[in-house]
C-alpha atoms as a PDB file:
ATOM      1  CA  UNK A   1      -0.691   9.701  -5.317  1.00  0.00           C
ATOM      2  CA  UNK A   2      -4.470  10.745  -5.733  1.00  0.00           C
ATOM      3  CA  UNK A   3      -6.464   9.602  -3.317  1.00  0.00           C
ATOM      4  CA  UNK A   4     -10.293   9.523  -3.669  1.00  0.00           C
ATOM      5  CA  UNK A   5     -13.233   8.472  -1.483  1.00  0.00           C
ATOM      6  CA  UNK A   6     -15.642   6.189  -2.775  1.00  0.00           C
ATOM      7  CA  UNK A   7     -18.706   4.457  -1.176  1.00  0.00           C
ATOM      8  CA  UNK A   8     -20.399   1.182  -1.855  1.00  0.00           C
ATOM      9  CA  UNK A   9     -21.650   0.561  -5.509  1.00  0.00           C
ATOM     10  CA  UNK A  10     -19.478   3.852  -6.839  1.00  0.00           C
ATOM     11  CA  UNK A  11     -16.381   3.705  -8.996  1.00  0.00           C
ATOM     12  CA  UNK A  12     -13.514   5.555 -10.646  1.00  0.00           C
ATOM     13  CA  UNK A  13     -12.210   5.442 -13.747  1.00  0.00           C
ATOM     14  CA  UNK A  14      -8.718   5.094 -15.327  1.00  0.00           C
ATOM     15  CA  UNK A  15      -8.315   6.309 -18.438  1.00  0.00           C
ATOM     16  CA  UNK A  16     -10.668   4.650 -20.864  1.00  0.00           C
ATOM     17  CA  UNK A  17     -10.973   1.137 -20.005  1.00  0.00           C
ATOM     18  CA  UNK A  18      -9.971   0.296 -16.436  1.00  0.00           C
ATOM     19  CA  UNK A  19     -12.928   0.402 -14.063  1.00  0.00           C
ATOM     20  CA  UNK A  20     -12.346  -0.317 -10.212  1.00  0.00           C
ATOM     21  CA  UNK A  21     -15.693  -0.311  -8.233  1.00  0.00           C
ATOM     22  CA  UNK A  22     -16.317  -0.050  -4.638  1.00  0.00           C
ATOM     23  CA  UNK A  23     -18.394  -3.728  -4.350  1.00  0.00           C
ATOM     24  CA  UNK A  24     -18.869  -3.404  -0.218  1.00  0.00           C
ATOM     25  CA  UNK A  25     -17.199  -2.439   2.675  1.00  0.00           C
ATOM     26  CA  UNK A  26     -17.317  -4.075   5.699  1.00  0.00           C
ATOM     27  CA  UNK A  27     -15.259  -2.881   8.735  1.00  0.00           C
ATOM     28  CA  UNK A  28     -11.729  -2.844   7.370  1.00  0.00           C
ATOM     29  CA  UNK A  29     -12.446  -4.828   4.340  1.00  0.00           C
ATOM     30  CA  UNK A  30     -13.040  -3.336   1.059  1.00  0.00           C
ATOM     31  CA  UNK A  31     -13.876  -5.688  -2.042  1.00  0.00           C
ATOM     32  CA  UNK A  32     -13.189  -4.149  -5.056  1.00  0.00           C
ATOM     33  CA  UNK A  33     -13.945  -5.090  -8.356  1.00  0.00           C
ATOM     34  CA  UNK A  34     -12.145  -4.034 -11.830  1.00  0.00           C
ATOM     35  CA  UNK A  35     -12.822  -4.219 -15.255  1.00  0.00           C
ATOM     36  CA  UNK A  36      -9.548  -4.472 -17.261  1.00  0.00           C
ATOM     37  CA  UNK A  37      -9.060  -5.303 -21.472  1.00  0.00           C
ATOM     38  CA  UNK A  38      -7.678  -8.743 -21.217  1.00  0.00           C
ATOM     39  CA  UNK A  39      -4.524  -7.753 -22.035  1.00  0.00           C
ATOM     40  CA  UNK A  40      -3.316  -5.912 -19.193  1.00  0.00           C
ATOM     41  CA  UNK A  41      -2.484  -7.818 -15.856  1.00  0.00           C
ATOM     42  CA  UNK A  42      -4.058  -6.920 -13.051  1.00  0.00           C
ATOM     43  CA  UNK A  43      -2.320  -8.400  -9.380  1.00  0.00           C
ATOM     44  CA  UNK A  44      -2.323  -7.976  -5.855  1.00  0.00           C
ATOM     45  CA  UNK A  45       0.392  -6.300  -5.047  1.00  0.00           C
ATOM     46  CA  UNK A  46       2.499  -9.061  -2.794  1.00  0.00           C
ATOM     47  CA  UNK A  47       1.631 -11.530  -6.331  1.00  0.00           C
ATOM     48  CA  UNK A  48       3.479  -8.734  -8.517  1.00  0.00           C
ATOM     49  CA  UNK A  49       6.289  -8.355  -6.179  1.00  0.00           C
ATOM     50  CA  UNK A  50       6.609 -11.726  -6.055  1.00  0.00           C
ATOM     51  CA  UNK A  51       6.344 -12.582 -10.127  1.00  0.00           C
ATOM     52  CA  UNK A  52       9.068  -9.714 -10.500  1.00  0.00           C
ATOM     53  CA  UNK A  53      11.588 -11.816  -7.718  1.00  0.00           C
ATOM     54  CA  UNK A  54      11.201 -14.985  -9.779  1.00  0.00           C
ATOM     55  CA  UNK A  55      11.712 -12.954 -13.502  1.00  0.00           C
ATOM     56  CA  UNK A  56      14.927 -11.417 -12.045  1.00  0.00           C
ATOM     57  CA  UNK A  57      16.218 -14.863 -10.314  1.00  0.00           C
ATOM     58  CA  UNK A  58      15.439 -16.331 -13.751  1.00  0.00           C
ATOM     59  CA  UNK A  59      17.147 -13.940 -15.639  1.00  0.00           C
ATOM     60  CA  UNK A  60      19.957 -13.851 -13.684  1.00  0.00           C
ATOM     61  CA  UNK A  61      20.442 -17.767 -14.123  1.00  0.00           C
ATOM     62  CA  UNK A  62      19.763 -17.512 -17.440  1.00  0.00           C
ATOM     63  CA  UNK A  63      23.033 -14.868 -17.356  1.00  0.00           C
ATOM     64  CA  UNK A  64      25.020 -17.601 -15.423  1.00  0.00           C
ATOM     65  CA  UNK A  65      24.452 -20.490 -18.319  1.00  0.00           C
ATOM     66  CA  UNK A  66      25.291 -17.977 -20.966  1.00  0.00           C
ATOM     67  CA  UNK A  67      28.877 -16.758 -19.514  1.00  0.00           C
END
């Protein structure tokens, strides 16, 4: 894992088209902000988890009407 420090208004970089900024920072909070090419998702993490739950329950019914 690389971890980096940024402050408010700064931003890193990842690889050529993904931009995540540092918008502000208040106490605990940090808003970010990221510029992605339309085609890749971007998700909170607990959304993703939760999107991969429902693909493998799906696919697993999909298994059960097959056999």
């Amino acid at each position: 894992m690389l971890v980096l420090t940024r402050k408010a208004n700064q931003s890193i970089m990842i690889g050529d088209d993904i931009e995540v900024s540092i918008l502000s920072v208040l106490g605990e909070k940090v808003r970010i902000g990221i510029t992605a090419p339309r085609d890749v998702p971007v998700f909170r993490k607990e959304v993703f988890l939760e999107i991969q739950a429902e693909n493998l329950e799906a696919a697993g019914t999909a298994r059960e009407a097959t056999e």
